[in-house]
PDB file of N, CA and C in Angstrom:
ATOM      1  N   UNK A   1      73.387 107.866  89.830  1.00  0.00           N
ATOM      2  CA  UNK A   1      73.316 109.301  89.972  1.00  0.00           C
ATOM      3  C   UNK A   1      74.541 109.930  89.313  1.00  0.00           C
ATOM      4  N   UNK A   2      74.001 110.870  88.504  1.00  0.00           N
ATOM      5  CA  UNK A   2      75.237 111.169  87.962  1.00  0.00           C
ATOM      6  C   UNK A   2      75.567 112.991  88.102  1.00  0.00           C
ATOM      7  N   UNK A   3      76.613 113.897  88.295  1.00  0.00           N
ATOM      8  CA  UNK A   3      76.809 115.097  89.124  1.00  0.00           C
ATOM      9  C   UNK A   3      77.969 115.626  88.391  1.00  0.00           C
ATOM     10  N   UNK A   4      77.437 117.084  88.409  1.00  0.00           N
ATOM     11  CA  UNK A   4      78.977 118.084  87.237  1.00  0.00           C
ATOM     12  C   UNK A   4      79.676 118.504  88.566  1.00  0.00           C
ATOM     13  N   UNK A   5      80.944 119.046  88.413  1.00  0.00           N
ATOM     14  CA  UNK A   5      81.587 119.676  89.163  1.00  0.00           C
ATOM     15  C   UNK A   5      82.627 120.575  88.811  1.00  0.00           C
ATOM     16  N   UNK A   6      82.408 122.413  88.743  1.00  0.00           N
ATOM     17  CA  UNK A   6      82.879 122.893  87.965  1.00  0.00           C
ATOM     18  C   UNK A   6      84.065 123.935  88.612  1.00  0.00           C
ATOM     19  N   UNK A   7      85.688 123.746  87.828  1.00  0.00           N
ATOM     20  CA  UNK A   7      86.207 124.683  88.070  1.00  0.00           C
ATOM     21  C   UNK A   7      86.528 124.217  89.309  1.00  0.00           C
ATOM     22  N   UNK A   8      87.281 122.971  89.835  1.00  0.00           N
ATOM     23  CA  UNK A   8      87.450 122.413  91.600  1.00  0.00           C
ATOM     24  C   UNK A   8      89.115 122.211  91.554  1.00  0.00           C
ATOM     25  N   UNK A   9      89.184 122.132  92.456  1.00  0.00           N
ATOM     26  CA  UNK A   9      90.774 122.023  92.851  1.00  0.00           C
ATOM     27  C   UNK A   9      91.629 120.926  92.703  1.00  0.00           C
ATOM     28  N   UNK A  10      92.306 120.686  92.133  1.00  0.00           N
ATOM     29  CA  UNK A  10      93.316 119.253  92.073  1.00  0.00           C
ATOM     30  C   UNK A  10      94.642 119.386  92.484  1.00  0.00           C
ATOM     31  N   UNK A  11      94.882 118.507  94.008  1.00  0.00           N
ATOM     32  CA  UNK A  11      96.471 118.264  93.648  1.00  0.00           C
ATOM     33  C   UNK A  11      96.880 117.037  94.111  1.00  0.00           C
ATOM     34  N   UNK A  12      98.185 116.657  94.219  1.00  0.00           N
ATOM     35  CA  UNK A  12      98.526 115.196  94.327  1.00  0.00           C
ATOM     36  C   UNK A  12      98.866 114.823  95.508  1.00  0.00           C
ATOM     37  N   UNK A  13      99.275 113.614  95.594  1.00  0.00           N
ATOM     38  CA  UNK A  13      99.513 112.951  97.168  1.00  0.00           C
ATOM     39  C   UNK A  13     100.208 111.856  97.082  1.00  0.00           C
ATOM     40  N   UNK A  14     100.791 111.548  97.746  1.00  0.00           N
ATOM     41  CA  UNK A  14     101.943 110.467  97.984  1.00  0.00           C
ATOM     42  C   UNK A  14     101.213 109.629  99.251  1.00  0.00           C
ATOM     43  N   UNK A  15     102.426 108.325  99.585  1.00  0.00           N
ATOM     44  CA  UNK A  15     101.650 107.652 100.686  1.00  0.00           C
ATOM     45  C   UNK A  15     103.284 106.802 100.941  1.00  0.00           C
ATOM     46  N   UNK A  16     103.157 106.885 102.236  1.00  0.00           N
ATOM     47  CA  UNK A  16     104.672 105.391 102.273  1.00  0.00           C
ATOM     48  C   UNK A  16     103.817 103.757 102.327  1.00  0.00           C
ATOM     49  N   UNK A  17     104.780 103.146 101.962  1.00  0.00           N
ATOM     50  CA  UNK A  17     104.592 102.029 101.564  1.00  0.00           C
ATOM     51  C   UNK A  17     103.954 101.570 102.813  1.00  0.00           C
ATOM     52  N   UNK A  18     102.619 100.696 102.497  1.00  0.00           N
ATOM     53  CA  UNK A  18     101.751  99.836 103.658  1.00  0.00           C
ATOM     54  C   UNK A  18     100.428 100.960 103.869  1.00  0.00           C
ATOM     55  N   UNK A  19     100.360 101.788 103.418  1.00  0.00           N
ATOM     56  CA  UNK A  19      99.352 102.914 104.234  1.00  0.00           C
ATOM     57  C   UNK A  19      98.429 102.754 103.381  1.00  0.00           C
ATOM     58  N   UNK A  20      96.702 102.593 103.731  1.00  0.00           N
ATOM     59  CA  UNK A  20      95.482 101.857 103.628  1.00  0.00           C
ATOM     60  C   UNK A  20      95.019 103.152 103.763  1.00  0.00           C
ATOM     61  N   UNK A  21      94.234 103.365 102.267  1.00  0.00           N
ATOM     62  CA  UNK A  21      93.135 104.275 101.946  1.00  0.00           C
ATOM     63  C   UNK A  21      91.983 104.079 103.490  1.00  0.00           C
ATOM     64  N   UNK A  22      90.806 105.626 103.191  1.00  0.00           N
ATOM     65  CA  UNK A  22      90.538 105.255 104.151  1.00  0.00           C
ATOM     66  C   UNK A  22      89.117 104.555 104.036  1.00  0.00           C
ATOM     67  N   UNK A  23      89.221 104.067 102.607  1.00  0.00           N
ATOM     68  CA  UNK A  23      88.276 103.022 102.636  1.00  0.00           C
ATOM     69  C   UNK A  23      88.461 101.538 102.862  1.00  0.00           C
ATOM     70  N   UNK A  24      89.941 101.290 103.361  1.00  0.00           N
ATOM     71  CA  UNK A  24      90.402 100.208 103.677  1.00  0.00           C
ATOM     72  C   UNK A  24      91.275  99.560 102.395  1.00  0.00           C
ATOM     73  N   UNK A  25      91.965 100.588 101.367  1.00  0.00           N
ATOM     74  CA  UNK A  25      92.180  99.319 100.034  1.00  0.00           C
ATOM     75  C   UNK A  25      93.653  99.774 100.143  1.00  0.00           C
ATOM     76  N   UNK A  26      94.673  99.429  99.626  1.00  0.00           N
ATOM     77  CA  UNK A  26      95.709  99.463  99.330  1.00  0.00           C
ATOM     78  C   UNK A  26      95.878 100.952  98.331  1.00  0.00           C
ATOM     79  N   UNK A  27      96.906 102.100  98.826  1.00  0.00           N
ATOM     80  CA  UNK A  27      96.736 103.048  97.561  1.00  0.00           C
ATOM     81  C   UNK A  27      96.837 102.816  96.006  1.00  0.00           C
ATOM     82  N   UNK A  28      96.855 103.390  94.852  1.00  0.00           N
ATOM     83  CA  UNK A  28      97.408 102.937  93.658  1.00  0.00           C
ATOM     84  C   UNK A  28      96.851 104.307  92.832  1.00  0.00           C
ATOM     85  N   UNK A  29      97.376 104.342  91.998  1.00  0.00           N
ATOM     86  CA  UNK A  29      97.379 105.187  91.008  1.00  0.00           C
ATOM     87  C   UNK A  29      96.155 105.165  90.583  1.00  0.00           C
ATOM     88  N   UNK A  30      95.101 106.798  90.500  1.00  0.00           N
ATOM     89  CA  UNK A  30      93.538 106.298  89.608  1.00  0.00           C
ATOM     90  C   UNK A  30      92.590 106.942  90.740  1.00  0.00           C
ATOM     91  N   UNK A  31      93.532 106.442  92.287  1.00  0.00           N
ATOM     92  CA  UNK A  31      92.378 106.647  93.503  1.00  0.00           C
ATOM     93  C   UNK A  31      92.672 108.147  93.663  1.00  0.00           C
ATOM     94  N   UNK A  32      91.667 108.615  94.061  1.00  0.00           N
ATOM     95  CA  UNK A  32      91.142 110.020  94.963  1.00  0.00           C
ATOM     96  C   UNK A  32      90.883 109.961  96.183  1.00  0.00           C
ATOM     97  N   UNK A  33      91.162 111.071  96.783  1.00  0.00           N
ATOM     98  CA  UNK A  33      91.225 111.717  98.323  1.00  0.00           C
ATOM     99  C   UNK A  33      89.803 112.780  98.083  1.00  0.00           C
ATOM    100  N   UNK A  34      89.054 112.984  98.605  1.00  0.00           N
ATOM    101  CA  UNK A  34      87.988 113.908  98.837  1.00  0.00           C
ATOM    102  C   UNK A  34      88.164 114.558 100.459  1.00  0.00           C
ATOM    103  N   UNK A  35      87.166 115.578 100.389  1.00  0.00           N
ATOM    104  CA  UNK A  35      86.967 116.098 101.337  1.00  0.00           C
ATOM    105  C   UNK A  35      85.886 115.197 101.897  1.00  0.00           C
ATOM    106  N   UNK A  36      85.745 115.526 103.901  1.00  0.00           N
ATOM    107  CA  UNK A  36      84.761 114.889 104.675  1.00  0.00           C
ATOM    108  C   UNK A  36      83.178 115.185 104.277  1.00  0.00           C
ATOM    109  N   UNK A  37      82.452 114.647 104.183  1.00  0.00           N
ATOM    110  CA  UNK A  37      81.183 115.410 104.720  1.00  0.00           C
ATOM    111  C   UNK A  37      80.849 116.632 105.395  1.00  0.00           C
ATOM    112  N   UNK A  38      81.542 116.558 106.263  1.00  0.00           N
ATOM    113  CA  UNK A  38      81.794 117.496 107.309  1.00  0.00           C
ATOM    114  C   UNK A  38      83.015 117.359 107.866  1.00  0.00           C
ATOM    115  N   UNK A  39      83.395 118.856 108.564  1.00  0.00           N
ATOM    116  CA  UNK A  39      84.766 119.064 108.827  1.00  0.00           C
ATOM    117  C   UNK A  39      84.903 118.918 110.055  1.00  0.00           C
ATOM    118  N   UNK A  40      86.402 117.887 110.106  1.00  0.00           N
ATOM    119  CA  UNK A  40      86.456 117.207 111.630  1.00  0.00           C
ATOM    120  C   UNK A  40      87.162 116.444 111.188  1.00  0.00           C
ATOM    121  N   UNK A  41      88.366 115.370 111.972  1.00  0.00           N
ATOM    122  CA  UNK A  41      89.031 114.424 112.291  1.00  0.00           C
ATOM    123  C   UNK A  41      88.106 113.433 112.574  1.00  0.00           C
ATOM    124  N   UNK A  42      87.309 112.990 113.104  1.00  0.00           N
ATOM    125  CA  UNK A  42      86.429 112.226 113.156  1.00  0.00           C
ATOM    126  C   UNK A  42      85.274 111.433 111.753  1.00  0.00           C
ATOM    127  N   UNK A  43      85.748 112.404 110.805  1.00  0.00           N
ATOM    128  CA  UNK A  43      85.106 111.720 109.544  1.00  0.00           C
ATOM    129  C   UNK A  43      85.422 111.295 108.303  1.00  0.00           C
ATOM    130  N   UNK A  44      86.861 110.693 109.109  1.00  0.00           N
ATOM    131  CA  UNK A  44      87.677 110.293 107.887  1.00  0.00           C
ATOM    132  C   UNK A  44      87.603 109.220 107.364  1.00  0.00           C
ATOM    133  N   UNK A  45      85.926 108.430 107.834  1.00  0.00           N
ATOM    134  CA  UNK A  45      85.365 107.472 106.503  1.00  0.00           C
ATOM    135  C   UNK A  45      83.845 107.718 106.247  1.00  0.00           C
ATOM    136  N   UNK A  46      83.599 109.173 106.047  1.00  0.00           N
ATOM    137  CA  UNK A  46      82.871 109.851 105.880  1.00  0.00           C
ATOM    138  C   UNK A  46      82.284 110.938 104.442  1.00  0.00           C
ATOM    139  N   UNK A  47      82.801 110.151 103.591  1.00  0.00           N
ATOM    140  CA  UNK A  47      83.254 111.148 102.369  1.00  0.00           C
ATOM    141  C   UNK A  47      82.532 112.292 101.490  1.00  0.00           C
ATOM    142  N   UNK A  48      82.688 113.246 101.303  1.00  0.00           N
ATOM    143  CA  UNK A  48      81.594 114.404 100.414  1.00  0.00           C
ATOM    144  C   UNK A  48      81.301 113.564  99.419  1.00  0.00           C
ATOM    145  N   UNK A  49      81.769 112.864  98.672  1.00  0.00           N
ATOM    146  CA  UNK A  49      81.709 111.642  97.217  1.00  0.00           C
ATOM    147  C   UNK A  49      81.696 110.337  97.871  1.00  0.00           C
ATOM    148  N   UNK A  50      80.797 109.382  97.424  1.00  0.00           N
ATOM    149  CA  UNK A  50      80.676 108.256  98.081  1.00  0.00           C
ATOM    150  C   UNK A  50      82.049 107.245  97.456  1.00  0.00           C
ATOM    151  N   UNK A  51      82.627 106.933  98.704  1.00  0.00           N
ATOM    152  CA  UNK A  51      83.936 105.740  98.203  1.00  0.00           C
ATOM    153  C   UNK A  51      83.205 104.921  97.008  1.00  0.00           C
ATOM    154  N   UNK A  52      84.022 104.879  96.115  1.00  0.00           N
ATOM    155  CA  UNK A  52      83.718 103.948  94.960  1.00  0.00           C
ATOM    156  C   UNK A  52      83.203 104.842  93.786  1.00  0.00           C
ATOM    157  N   UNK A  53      82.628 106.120  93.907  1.00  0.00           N
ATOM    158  CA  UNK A  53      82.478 106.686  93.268  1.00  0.00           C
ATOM    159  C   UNK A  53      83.382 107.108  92.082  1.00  0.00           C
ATOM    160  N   UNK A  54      83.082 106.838  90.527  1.00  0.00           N
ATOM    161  CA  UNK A  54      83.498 107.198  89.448  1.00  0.00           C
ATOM    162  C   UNK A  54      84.419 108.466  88.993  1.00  0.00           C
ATOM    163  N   UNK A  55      85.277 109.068  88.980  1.00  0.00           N
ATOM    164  CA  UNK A  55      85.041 110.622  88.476  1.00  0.00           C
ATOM    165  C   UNK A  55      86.120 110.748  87.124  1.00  0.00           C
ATOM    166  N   UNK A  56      85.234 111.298  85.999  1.00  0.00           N
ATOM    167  CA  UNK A  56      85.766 111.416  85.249  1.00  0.00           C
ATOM    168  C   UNK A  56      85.977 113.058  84.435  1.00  0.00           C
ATOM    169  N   UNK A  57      86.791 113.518  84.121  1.00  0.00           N
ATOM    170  CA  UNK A  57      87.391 114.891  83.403  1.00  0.00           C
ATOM    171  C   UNK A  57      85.906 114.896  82.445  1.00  0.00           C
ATOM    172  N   UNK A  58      85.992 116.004  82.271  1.00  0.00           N
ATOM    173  CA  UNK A  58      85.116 116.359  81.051  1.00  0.00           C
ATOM    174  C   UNK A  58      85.452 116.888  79.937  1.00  0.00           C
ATOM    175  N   UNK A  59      84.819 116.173  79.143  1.00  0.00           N
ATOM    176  CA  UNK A  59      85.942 116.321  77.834  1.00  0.00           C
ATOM    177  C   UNK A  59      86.536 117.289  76.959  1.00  0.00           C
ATOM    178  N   UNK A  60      86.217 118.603  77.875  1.00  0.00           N
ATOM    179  CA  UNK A  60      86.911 119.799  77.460  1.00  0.00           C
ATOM    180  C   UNK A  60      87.920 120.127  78.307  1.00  0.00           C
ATOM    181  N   UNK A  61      88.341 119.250  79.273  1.00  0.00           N
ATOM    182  CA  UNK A  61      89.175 119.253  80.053  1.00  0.00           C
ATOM    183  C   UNK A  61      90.655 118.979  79.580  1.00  0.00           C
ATOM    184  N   UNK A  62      91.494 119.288  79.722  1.00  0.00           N
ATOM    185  CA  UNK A  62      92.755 118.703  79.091  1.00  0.00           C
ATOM    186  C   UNK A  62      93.174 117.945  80.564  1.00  0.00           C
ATOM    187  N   UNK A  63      93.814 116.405  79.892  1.00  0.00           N
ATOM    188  CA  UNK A  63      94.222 115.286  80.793  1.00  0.00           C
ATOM    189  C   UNK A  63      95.221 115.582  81.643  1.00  0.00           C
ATOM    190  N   UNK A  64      95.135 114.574  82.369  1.00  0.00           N
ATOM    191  CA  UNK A  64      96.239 114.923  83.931  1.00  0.00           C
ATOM    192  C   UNK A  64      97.145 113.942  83.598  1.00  0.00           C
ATOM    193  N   UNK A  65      98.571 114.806  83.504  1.00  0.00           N
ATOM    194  CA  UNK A  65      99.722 113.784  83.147  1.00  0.00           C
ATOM    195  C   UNK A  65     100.611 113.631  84.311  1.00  0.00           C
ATOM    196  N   UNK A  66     100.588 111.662  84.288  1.00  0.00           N
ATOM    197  CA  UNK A  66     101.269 111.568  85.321  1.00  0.00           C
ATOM    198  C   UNK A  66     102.482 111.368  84.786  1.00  0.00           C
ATOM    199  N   UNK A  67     104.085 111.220  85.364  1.00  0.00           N
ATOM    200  CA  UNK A  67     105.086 110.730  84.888  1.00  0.00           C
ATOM    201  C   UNK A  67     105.670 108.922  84.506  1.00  0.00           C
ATOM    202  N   UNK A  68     104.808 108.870  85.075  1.00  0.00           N
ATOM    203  CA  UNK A  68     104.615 106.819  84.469  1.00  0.00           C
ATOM    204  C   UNK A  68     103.895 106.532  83.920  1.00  0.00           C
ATOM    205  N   UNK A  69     102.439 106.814  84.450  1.00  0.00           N
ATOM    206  CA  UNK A  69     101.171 105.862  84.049  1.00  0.00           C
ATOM    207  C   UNK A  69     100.656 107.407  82.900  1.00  0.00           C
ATOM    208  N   UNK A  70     101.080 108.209  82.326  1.00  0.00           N
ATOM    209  CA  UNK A  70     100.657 108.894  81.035  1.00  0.00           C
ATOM    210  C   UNK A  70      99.323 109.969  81.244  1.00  0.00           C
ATOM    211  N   UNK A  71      98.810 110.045  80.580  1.00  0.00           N
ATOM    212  CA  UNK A  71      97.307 110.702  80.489  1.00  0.00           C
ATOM    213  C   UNK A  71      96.809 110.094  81.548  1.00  0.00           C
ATOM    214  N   UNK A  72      96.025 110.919  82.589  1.00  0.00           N
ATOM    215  CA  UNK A  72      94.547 110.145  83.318  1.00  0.00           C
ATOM    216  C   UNK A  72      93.426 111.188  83.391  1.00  0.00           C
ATOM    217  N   UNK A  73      92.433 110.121  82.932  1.00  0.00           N
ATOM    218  CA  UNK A  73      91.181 111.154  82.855  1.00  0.00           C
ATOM    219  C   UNK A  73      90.031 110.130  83.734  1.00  0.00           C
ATOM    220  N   UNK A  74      89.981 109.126  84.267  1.00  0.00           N
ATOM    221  CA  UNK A  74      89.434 109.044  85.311  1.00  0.00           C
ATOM    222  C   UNK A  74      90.124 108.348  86.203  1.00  0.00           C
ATOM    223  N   UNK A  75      89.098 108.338  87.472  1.00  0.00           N
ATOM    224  CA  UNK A  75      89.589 107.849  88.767  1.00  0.00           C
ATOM    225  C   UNK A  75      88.495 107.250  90.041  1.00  0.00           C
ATOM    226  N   UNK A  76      88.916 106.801  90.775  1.00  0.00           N
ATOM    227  CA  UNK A  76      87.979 106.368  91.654  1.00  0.00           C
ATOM    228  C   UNK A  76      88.296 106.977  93.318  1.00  0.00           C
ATOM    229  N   UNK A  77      86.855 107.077  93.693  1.00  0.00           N
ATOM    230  CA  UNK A  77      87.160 107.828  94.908  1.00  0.00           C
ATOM    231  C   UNK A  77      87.375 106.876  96.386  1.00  0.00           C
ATOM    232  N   UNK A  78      88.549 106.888  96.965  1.00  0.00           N
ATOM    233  CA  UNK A  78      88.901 105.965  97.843  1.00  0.00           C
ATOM    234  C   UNK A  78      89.577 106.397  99.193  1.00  0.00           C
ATOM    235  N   UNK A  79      89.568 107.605  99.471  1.00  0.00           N
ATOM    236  CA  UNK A  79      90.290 108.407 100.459  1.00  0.00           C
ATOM    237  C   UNK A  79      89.268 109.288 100.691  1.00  0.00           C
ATOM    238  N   UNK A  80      89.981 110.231 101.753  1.00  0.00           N
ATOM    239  CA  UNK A  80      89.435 111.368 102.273  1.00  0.00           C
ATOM    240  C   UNK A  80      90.559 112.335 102.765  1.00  0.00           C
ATOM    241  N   UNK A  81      90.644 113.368 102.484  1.00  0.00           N
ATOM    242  CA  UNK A  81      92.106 114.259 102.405  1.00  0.00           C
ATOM    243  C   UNK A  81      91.487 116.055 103.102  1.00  0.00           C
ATOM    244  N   UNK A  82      92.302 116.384 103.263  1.00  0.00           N
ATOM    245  CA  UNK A  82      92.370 117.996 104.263  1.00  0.00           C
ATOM    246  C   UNK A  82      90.974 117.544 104.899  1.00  0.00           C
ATOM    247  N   UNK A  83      90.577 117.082 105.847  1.00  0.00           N
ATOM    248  CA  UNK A  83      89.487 116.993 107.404  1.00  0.00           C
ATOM    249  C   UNK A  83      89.293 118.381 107.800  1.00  0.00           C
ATOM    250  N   UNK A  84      89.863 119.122 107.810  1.00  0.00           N
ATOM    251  CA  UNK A  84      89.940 120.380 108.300  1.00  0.00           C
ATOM    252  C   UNK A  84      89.386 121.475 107.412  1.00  0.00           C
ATOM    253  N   UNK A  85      89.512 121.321 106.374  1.00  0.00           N
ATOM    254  CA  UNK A  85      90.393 122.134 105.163  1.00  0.00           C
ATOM    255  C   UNK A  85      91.229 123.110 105.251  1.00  0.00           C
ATOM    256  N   UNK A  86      92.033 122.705 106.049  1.00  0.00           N
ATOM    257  CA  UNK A  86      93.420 123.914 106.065  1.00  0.00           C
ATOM    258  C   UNK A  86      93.655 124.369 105.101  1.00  0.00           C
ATOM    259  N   UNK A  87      93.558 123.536 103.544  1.00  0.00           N
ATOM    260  CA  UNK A  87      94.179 124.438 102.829  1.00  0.00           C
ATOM    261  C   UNK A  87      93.148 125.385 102.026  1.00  0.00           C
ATOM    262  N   UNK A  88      92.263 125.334 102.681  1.00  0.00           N
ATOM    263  CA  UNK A  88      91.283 126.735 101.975  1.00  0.00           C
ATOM    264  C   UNK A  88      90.694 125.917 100.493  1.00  0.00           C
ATOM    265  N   UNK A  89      90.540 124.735 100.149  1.00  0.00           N
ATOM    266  CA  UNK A  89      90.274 124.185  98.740  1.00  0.00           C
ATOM    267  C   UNK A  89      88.968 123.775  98.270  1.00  0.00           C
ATOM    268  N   UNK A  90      88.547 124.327  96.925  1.00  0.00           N
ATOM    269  CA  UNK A  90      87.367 124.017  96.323  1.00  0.00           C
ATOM    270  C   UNK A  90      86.824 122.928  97.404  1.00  0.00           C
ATOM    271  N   UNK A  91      85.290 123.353  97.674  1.00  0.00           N
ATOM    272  CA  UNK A  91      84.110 121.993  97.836  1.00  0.00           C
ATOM    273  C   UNK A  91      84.595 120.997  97.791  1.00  0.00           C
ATOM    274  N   UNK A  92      84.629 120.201  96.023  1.00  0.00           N
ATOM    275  CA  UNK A  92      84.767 119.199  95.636  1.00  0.00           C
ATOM    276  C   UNK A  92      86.525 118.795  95.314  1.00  0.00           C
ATOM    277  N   UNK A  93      87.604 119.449  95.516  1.00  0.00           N
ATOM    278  CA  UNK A  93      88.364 119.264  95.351  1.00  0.00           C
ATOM    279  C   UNK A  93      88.684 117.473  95.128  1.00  0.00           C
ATOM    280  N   UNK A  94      90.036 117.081  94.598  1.00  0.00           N
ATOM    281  CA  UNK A  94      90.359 115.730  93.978  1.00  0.00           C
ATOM    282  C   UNK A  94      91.782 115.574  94.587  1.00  0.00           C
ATOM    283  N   UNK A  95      92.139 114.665  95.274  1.00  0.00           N
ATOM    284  CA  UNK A  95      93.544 114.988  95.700  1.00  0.00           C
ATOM    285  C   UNK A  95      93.931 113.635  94.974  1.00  0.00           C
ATOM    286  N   UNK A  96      94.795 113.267  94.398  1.00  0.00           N
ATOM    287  CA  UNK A  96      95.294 112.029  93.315  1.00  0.00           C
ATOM    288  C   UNK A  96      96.616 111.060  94.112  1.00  0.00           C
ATOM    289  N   UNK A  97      96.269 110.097  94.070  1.00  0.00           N
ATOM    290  CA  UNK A  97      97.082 109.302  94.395  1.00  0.00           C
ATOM    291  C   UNK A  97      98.093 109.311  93.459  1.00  0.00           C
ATOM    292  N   UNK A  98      99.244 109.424  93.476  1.00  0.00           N
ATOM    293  CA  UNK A  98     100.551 109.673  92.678  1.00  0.00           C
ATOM    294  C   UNK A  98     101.739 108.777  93.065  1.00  0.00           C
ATOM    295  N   UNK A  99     101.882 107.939  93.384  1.00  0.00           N
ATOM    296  CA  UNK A  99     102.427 106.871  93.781  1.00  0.00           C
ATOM    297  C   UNK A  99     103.207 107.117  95.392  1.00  0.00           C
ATOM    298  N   UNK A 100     104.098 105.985  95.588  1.00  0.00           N
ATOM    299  CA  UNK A 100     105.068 106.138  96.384  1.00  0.00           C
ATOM    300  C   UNK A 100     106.630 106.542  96.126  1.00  0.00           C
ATOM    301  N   UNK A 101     107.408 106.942  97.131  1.00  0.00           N
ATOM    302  CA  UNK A 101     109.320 107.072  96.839  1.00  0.00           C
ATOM    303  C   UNK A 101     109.795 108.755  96.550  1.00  0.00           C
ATOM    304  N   UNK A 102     110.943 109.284  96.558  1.00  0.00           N
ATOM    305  CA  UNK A 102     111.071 110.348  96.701  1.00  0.00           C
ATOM    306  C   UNK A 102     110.904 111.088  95.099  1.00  0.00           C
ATOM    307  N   UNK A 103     110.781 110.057  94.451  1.00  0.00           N
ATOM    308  CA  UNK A 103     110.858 110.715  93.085  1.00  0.00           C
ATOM    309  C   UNK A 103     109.051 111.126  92.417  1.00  0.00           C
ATOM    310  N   UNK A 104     108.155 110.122  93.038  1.00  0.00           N
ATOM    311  CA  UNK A 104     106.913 110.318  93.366  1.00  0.00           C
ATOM    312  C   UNK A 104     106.288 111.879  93.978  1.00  0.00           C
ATOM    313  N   UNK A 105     107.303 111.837  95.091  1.00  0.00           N
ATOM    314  CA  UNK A 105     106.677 113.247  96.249  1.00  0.00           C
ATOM    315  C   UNK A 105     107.173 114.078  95.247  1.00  0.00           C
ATOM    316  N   UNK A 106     108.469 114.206  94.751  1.00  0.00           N
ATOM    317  CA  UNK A 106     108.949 115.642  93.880  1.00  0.00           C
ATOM    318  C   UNK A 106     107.701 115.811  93.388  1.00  0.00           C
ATOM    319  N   UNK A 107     107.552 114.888  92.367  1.00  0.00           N
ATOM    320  CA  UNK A 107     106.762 114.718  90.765  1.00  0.00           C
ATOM    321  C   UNK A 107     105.252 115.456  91.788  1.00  0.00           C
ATOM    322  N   UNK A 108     104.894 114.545  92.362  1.00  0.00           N
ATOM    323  CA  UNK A 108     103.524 115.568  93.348  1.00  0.00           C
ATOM    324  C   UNK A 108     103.989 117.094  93.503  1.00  0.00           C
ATOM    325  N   UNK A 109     104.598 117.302  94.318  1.00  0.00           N
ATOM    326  CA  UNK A 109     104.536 118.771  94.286  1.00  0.00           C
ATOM    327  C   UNK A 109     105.348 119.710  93.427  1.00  0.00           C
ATOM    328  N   UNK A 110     105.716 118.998  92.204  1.00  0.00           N
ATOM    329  CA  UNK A 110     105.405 119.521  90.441  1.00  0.00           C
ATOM    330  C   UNK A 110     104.066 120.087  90.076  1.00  0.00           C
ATOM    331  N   UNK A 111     103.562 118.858  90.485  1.00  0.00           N
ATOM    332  CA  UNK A 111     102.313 118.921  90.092  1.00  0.00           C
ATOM    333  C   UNK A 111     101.149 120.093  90.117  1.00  0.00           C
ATOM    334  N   UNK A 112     101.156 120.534  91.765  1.00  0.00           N
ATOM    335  CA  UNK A 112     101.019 121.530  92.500  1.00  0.00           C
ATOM    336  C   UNK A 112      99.565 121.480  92.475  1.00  0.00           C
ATOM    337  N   UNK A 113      99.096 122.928  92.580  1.00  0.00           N
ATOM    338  CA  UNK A 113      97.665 122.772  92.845  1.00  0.00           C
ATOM    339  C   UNK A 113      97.131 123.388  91.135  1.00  0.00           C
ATOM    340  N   UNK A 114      96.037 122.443  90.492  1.00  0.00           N
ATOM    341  CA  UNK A 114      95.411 122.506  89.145  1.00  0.00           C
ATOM    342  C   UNK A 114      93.910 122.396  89.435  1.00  0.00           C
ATOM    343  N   UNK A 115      93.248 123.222  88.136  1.00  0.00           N
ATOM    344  CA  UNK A 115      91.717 123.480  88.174  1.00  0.00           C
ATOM    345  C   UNK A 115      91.092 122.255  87.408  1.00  0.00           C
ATOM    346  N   UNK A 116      90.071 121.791  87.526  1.00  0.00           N
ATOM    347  CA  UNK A 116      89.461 120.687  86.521  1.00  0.00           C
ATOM    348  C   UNK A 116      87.733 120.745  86.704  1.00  0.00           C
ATOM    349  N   UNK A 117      87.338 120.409  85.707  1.00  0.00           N
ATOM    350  CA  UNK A 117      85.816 120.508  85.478  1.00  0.00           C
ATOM    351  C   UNK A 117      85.510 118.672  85.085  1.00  0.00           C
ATOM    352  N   UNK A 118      84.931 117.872  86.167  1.00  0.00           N
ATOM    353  CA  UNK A 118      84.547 116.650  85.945  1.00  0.00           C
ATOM    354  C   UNK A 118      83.024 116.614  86.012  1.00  0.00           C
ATOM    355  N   UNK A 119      82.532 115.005  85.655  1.00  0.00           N
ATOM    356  CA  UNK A 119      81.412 114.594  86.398  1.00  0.00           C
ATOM    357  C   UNK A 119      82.032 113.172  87.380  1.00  0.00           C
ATOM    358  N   UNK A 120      80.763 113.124  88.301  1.00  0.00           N
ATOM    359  CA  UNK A 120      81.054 111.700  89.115  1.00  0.00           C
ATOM    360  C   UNK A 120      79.428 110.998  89.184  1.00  0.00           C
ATOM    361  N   UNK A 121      79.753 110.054  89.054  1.00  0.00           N
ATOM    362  CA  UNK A 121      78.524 108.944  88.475  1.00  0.00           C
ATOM    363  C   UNK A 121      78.921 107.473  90.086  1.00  0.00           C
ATOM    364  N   UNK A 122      77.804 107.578  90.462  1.00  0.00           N
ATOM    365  CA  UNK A 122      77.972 106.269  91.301  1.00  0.00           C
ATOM    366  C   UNK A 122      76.463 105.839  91.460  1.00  0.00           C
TER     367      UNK A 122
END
């Protein structure tokens, strides 16, 4: 199945060392945070995008630069991020795994909040 998603919210995320996506994997650079299915604490292995799911920029998109790993234009969906949505964010929003350490968190909220037009294929 393959799905556009236009004009959605992107921002980044950090993790301390040992902390397990909530699909059970180790974080790393590439993975995504989505929103729940539904909104609640209770559905935080519940995902709007199915874990494992593909998502890639569209190619009128200009790439997401990280400060190590360079250009990224896709990623895989492995989290689940704002349960609530406190922060008021696109549907489909993408929250990016951006590594660990204090130089990581800066570089994340550098990053801040960015628009992107993907598809996701799973």
């Amino acid at each position: 199945m393959t799905f556009y998603y236009f004009d959605q919210d992107i921002t980044a995320y950090t993790a301390k060392c040992g902390r397990i996506t909530a699909s059970g994997l180790i974080p790393k650079v590439g993975y995504v945070a989505v929103h729940p299915a539904r909104w609640g604490m209770d559905q935080w292995n519940n995902p709007i995008i199915p874990f494992g799911a593909s998502i890639t920029l569209l190619d009128t998109e200009e790439s997401i630069f990280h400060p190590i790993y360079g250009e990224l234009r896709s990623f895989q969906v492995q989290d689940i991020g704002d349960m609530l949505n406190s922060r008021g964010l696109s549907g489909y929003f993408l929250d990016i795994y951006w590594g660990e350490g204090p130089d990581m968190e800066q570089s994340a909220i550098n990053f801040g909040m960015q628009k992107r037009s993907f598809r996701v294929e799973y």
